[in-house]
N, C-alpha and C. Protein backbone atom coordinates (compact mmCIF):
# COMPACT_ATOMS: atom_id res chain seq x y z
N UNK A 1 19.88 16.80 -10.65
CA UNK A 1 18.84 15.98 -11.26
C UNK A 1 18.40 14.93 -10.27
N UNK A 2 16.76 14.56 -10.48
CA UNK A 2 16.24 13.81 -9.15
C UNK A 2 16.81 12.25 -9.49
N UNK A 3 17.49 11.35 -8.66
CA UNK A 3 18.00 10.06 -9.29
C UNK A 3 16.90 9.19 -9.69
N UNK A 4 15.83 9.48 -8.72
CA UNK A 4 14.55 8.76 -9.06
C UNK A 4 13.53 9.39 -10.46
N UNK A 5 13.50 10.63 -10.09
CA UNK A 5 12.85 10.98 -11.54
C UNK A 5 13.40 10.88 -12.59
N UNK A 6 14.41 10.87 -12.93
CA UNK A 6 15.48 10.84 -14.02
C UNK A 6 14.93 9.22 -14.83
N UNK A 7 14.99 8.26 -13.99
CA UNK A 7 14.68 6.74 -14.34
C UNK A 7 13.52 6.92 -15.20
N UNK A 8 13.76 5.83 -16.55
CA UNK A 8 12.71 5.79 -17.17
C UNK A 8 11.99 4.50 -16.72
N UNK A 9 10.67 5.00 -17.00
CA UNK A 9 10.11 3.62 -16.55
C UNK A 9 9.54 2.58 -18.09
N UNK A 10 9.97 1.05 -18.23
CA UNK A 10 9.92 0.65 -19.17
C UNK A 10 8.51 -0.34 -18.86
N UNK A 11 7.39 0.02 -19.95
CA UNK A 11 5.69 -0.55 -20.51
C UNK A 11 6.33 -2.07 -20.84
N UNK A 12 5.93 -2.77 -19.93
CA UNK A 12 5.67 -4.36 -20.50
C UNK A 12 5.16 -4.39 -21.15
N UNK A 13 4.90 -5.72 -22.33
CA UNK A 13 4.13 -5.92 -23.25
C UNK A 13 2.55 -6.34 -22.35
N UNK A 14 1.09 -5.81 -23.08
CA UNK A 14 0.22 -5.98 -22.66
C UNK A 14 -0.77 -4.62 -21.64
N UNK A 15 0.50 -4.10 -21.43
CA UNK A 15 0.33 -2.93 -20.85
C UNK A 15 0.06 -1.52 -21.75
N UNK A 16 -1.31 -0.76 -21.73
CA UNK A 16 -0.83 0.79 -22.49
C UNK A 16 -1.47 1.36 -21.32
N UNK A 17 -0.86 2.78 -22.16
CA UNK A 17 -0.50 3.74 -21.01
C UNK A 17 -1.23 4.91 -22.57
N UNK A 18 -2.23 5.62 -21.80
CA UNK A 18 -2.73 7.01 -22.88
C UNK A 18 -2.47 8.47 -21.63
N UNK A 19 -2.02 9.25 -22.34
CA UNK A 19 -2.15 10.13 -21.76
C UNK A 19 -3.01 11.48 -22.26
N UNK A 20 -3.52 12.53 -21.49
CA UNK A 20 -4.44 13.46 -22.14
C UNK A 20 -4.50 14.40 -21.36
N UNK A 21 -3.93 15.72 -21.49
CA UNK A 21 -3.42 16.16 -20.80
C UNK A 21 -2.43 15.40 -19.60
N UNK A 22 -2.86 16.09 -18.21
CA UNK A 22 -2.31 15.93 -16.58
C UNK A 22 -2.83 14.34 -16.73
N UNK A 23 -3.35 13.94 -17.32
CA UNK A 23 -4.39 12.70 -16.79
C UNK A 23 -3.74 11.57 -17.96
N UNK A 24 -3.51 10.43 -16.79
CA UNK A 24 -2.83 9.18 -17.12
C UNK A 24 -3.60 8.31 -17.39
N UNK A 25 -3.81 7.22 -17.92
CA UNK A 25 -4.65 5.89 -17.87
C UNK A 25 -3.50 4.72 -18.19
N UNK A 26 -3.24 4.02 -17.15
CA UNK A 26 -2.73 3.00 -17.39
C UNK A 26 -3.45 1.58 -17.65
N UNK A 27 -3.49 1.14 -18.79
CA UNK A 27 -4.22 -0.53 -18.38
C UNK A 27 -3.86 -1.59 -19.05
N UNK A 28 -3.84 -2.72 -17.82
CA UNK A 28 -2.89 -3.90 -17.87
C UNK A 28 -3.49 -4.64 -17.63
N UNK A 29 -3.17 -6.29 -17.55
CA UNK A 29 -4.06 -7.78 -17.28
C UNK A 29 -4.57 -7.72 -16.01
N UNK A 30 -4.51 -6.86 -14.87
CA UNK A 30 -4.68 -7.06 -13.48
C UNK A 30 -5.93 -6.24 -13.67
N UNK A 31 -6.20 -4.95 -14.35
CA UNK A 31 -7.28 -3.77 -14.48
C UNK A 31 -6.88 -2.26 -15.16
N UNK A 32 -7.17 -1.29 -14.73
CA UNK A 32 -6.83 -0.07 -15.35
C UNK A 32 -6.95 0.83 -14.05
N UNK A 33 -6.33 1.60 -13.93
CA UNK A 33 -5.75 2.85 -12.76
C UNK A 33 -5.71 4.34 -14.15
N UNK A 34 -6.34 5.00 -13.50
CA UNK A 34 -6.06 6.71 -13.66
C UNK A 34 -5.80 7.99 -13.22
N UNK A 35 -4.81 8.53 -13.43
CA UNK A 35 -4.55 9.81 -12.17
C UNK A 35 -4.06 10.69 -13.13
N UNK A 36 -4.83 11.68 -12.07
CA UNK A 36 -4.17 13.54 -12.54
C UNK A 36 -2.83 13.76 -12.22
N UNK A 37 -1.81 13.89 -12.93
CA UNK A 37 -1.12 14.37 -12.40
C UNK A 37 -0.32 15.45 -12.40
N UNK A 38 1.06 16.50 -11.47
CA UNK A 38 0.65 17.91 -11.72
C UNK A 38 0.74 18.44 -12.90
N UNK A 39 0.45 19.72 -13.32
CA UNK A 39 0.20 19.98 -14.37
C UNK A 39 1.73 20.53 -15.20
N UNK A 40 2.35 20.66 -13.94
CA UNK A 40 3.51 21.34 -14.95
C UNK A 40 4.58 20.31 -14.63
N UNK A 41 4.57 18.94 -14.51
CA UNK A 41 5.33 17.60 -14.75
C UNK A 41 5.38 17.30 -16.66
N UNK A 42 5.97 16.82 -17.34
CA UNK A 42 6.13 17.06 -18.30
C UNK A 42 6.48 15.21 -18.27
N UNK A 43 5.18 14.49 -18.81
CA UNK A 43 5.47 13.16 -18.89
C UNK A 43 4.91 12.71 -19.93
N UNK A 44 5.77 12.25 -21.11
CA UNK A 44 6.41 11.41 -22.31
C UNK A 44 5.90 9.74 -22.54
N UNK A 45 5.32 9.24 -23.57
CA UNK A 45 5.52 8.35 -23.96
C UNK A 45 5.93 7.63 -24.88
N UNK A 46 7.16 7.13 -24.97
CA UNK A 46 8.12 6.67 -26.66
C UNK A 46 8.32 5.49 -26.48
N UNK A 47 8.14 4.44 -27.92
CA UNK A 47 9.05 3.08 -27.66
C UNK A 47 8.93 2.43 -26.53
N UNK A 48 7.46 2.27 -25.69
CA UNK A 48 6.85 1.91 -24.43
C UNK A 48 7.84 2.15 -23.55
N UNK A 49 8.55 3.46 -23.13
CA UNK A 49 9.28 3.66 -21.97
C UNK A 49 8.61 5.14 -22.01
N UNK A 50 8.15 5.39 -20.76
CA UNK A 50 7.68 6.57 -20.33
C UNK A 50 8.62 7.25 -19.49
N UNK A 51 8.85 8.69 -19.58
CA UNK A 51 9.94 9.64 -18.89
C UNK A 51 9.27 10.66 -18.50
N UNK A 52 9.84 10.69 -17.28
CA UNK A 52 8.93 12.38 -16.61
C UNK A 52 10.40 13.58 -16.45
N UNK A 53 9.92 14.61 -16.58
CA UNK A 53 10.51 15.71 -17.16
C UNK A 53 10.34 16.64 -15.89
N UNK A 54 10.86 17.49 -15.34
CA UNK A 54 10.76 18.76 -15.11
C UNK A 54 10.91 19.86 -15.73
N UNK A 55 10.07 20.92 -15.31
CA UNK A 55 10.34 22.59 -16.58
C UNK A 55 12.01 23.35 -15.78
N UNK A 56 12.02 23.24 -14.63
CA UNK A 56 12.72 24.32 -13.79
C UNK A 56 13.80 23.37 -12.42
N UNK A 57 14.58 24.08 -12.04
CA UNK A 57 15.37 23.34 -11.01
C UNK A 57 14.76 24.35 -9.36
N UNK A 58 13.32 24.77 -9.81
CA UNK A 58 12.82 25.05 -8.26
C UNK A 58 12.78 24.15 -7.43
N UNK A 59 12.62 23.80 -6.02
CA UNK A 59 13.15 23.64 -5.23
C UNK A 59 11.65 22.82 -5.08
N UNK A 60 10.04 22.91 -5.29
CA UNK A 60 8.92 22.83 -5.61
C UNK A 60 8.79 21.22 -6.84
N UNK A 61 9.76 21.72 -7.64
CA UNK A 61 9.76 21.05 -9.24
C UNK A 61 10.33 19.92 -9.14
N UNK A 62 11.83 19.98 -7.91
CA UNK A 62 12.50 18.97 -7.62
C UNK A 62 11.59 17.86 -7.09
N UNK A 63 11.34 18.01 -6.09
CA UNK A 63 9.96 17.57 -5.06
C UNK A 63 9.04 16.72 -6.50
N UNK A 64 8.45 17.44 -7.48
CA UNK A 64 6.93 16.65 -8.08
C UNK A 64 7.91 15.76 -8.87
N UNK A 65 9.37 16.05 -9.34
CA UNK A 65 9.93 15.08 -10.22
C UNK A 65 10.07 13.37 -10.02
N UNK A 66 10.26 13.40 -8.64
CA UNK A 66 10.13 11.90 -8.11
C UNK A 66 9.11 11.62 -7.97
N UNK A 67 8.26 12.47 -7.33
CA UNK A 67 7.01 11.71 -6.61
C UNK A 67 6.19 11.91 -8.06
N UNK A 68 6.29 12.11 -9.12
CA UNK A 68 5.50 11.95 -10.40
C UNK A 68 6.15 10.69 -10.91
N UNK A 69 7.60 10.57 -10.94
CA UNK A 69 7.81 9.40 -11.81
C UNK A 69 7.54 7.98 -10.90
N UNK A 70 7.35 7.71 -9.08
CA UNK A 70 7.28 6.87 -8.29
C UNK A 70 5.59 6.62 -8.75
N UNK A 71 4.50 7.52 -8.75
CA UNK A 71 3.14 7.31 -8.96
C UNK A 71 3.44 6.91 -10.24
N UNK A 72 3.56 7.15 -11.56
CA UNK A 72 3.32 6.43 -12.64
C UNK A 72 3.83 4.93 -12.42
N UNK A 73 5.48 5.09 -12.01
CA UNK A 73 6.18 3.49 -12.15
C UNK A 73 4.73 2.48 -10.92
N UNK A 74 4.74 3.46 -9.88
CA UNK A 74 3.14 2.21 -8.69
C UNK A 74 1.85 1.72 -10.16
N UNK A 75 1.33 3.13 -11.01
CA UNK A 75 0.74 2.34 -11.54
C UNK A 75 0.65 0.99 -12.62
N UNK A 76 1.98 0.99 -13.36
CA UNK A 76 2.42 0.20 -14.03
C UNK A 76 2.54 -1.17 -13.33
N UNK A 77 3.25 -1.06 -12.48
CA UNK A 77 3.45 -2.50 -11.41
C UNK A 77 2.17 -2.97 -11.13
N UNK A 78 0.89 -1.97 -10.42
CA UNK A 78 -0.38 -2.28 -10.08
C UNK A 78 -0.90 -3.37 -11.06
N UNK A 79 -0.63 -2.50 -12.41
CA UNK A 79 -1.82 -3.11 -13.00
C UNK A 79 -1.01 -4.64 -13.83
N UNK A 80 0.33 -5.08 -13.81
CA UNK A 80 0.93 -5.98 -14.18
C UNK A 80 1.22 -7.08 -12.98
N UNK A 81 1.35 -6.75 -11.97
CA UNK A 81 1.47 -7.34 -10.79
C UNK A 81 0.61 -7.67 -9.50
N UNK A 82 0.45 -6.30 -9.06
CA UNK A 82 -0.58 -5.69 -8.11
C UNK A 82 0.24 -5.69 -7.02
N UNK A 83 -0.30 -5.18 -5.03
CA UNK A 83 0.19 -5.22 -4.82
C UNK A 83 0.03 -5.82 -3.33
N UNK A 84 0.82 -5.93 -2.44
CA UNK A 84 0.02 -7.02 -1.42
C UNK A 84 0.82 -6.64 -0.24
N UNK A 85 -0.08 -6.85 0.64
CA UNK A 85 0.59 -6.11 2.33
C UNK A 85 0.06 -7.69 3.01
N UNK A 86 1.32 -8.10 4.12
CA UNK A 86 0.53 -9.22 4.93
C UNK A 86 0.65 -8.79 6.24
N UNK A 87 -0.24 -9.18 6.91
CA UNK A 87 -0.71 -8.78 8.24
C UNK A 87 -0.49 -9.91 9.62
N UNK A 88 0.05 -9.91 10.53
CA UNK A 88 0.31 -10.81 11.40
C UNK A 88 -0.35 -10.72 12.67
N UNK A 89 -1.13 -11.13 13.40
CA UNK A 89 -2.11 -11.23 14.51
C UNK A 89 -1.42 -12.18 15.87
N UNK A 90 -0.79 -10.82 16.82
CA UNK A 90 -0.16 -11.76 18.04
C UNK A 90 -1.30 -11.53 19.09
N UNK A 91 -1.31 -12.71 19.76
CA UNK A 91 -2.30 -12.60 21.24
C UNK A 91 -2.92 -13.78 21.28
N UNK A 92 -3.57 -13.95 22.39
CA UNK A 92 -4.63 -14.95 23.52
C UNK A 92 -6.12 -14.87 22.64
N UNK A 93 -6.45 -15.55 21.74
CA UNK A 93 -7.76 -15.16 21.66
C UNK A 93 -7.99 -13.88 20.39
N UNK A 94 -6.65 -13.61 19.60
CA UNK A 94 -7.08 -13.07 18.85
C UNK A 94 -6.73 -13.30 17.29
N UNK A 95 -8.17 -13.18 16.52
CA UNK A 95 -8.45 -13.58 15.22
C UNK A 95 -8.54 -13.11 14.19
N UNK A 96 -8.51 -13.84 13.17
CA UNK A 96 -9.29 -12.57 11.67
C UNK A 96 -10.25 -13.83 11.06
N UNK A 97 -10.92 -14.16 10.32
CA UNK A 97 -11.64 -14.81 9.49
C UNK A 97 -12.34 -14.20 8.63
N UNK A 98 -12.80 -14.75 7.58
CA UNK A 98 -13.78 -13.85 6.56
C UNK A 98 -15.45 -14.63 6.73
N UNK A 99 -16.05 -13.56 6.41
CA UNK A 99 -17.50 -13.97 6.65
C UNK A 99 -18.12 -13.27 5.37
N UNK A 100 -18.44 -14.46 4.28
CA UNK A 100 -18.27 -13.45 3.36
C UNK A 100 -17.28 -12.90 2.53
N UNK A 101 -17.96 -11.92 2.48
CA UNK A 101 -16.65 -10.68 1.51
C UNK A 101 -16.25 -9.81 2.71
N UNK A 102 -16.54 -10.13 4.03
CA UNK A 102 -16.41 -9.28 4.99
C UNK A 102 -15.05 -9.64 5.82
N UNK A 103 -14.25 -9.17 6.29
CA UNK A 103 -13.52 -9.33 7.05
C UNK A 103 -13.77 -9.43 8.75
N UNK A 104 -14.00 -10.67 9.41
CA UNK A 104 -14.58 -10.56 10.91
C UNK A 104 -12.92 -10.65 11.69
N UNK A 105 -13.23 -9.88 12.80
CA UNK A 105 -12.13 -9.33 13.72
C UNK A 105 -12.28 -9.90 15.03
N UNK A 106 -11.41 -10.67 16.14
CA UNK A 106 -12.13 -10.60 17.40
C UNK A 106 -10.21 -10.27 17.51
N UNK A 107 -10.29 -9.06 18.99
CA UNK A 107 -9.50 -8.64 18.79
C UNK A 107 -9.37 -8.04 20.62
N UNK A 108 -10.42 -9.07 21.09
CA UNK A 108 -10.13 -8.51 22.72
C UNK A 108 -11.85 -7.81 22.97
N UNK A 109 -12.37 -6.86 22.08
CA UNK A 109 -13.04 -5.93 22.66
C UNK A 109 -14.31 -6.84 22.66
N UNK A 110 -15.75 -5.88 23.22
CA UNK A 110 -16.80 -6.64 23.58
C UNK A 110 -17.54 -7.36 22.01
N UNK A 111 -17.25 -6.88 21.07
CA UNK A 111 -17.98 -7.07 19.96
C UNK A 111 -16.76 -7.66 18.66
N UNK A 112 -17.05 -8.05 17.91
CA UNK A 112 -16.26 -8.69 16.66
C UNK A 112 -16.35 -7.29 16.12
N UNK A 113 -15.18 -7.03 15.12
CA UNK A 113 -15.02 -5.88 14.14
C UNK A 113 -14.99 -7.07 12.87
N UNK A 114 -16.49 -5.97 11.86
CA UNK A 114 -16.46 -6.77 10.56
C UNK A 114 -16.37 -5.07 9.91
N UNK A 115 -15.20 -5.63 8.81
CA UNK A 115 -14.76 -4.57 7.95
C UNK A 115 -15.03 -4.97 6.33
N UNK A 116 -15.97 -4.35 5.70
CA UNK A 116 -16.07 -4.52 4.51
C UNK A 116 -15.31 -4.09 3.94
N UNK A 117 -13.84 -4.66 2.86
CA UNK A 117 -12.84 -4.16 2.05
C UNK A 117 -13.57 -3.18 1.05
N UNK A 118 -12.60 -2.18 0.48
CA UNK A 118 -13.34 -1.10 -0.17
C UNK A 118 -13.12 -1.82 -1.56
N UNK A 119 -13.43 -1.40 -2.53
CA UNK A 119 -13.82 -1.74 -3.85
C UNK A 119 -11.97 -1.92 -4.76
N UNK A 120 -11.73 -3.14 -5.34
CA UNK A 120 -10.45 -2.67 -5.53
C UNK A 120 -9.70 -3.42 -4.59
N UNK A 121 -10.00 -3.92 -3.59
CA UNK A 121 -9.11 -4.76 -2.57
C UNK A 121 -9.63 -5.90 -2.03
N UNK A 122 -8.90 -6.78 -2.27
CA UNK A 122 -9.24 -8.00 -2.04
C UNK A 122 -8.57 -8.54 -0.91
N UNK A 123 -9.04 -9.01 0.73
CA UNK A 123 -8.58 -9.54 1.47
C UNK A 123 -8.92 -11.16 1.85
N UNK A 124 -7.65 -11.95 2.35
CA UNK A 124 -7.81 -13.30 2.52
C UNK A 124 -7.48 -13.68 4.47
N UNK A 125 -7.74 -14.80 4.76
CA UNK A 125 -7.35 -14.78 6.27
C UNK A 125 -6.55 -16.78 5.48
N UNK A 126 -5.08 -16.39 5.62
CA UNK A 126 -4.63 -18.00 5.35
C UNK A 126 -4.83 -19.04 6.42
N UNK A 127 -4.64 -18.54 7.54
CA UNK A 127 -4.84 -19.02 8.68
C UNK A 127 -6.09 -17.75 9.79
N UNK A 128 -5.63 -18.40 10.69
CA UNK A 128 -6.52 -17.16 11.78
C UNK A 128 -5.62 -16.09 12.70
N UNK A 129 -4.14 -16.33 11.76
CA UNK A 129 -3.83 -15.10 12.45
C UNK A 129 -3.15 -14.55 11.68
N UNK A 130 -2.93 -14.79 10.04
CA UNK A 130 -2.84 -14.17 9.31
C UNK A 130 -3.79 -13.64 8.34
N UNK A 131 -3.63 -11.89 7.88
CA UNK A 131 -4.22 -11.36 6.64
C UNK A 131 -3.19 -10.92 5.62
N UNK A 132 -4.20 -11.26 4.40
CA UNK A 132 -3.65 -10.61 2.61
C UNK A 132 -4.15 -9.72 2.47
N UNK A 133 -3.44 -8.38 2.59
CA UNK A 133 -4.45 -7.58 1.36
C UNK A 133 -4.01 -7.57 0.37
N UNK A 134 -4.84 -7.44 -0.49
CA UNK A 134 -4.41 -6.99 -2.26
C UNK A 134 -4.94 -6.31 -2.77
N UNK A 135 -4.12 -5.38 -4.31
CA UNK A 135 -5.22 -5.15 -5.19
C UNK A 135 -4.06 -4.36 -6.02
N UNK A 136 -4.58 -3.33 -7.14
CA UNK A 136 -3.72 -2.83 -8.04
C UNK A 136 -3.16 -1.40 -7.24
N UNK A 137 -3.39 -1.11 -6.87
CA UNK A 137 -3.48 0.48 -6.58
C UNK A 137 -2.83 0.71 -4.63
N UNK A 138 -1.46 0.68 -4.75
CA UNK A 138 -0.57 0.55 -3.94
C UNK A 138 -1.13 1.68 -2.53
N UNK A 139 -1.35 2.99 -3.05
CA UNK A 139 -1.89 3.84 -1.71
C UNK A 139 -3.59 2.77 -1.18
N UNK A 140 -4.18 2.39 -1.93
CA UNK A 140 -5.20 1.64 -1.29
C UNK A 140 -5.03 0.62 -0.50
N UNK A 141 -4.65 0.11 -0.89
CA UNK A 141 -3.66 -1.58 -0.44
C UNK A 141 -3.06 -1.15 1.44
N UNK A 142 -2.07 -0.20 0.82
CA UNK A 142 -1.72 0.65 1.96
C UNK A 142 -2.52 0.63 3.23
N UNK A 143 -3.24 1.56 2.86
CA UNK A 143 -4.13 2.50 3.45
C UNK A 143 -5.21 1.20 4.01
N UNK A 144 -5.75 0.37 3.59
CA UNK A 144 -6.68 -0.33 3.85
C UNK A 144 -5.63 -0.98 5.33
N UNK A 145 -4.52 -1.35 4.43
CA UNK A 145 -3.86 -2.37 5.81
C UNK A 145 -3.44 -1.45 6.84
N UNK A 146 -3.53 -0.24 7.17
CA UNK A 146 -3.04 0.51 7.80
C UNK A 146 -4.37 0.52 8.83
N UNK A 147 -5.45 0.53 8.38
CA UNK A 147 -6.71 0.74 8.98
C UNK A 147 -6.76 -0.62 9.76
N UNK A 148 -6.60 -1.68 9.41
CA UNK A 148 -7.16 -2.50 10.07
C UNK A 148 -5.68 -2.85 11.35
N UNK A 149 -4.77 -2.36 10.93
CA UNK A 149 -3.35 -2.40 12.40
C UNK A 149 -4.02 -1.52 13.08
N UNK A 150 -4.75 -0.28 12.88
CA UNK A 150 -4.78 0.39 13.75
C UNK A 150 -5.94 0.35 14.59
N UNK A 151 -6.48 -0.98 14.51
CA UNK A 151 -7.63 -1.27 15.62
C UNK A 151 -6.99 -1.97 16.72
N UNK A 152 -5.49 -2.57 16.49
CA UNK A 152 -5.16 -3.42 17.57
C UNK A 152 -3.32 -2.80 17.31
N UNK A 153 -2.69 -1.56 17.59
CA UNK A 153 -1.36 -1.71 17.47
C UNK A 153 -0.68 -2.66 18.18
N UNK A 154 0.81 -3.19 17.91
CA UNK A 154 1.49 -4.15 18.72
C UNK A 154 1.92 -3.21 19.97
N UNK A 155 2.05 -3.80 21.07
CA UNK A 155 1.89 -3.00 21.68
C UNK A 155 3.06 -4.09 22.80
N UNK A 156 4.16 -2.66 23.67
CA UNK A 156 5.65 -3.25 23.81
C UNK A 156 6.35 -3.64 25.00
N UNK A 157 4.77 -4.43 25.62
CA UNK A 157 5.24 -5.09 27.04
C UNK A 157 5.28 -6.18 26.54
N UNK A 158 4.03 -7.15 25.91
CA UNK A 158 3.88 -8.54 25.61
C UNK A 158 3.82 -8.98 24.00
N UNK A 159 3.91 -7.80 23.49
CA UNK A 159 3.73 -7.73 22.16
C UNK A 159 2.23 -7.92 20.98
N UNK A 160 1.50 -8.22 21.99
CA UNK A 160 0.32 -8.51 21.25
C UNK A 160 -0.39 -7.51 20.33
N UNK A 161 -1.18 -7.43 19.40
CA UNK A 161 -1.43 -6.81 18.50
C UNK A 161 -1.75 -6.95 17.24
N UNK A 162 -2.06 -6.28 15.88
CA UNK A 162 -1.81 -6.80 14.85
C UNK A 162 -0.32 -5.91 14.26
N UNK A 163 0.54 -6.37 13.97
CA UNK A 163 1.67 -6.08 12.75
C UNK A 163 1.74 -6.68 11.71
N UNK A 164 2.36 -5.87 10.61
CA UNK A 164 3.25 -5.97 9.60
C UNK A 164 3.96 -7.05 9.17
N UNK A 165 3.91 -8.81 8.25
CA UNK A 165 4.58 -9.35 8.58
C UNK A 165 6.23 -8.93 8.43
N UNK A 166 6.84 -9.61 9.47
CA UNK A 166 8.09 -9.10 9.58
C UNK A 166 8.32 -8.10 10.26
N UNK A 167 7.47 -7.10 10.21
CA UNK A 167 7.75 -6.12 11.54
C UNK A 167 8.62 -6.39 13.09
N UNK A 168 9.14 -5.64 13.35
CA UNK A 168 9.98 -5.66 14.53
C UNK A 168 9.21 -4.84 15.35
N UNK A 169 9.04 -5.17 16.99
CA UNK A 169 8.05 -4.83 17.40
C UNK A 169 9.64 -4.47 19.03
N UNK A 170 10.18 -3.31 19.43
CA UNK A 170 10.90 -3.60 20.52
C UNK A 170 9.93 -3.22 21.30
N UNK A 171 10.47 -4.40 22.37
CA UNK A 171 9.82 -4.88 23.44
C UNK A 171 10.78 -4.04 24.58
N UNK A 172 9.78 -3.82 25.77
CA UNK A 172 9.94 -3.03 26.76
C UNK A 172 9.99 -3.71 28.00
N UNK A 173 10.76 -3.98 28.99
CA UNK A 173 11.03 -4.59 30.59
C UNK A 173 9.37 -4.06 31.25
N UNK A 174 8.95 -5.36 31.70
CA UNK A 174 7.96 -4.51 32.74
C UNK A 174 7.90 -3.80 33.99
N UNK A 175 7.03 -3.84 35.25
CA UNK A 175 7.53 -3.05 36.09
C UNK A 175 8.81 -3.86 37.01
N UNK A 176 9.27 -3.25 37.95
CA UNK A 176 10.60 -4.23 38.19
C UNK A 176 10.55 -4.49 39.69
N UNK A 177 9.20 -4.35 40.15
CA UNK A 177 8.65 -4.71 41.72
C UNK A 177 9.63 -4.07 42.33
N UNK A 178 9.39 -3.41 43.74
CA UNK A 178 10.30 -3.20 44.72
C UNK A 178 10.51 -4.37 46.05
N UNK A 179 11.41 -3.82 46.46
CA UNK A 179 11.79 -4.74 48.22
C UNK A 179 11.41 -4.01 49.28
N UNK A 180 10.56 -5.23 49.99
CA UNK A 180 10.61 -3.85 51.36
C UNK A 180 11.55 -4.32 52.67
């Protein structure tokens, strides 16, 4: 049995959850999230604790049992909590600020990078070398902060870059000159 699918996940008050068929709707004080999910997952709602089920001990079935009950428990949290990635900006000259609803970038290259957040995510700059992202919907959140590291990775002579706060970044010896 999957240890993770097995877990029930328990509906705060304020929170419902409809289901209809494959298709979920969760909605809570933060917003509402909806997903398909697979069809032969077998997911329950009683006494606001929702349980996901498998039909079979295939090898296939094992696999959707977690990753069905991890997507429902993300949307529950989303929409009661939400969820938030912070972003850390090392280097000489390099920034984030908002302009707007826009996110402005100077990041070394000839031009500023302005990134309009997608719908659903809300980004902040607390300072100028830190970013917030937020929002309900954990693969977005993700995915958004993933996009904007990957205009500047840290990178493992001097470290400069954008990371992860907290990220560990190992650092690399540079060249080690010769004698003549």
């Amino acid at each position: 049995m999957s240890r993770i699918g097995r877990m029930p996940i328990d509906v705060p008050a304020g929170v419902t959850v409809k289901l209809d068929g494959p298709v979920i709707t969760v909605k809570g004080p933060k917003g509402e999230l909806t997903r398909t999910l697979h069809q032969d997952m077998k997911v329950t709602v009683q006494d606001n604790v929702i349980t996901v089920e498998r039909p079979t001990e295939e090898k296939n079935h094992r696999a959707l049992h977690g990753l069905t009950r991890a997507l429902v428990a993300n949307m529950v949290q989303g929409v009661t909590e939400g969820f938030k990635k912070e972003l850390e900006i090392v280097g000489v000259g390099y920034r984030a600020q908002m302009k707007g609803a826009k996110l402005a970038l100077t990041l070394g290259f000839s031009h500023p990078l302005e990134l309009d957040p997608p719908a659903g995510i809300s980004v902040e700059c607390p300072s100028a070398t830190q970013i917030v992202v937020s929002g309900i919907n954990k693969e977005h959140v993700g995915e958004f902060a993933a996009k904007i590291r990957g205009y500047r990775l840290p990178e493992p002579y001097k470290g400069k870059g954008i990371r992860y706060a907290g990220e560990h970044v190992r650092r690399k010896a540079g060249k080690a000159g010769t004698k003549k």
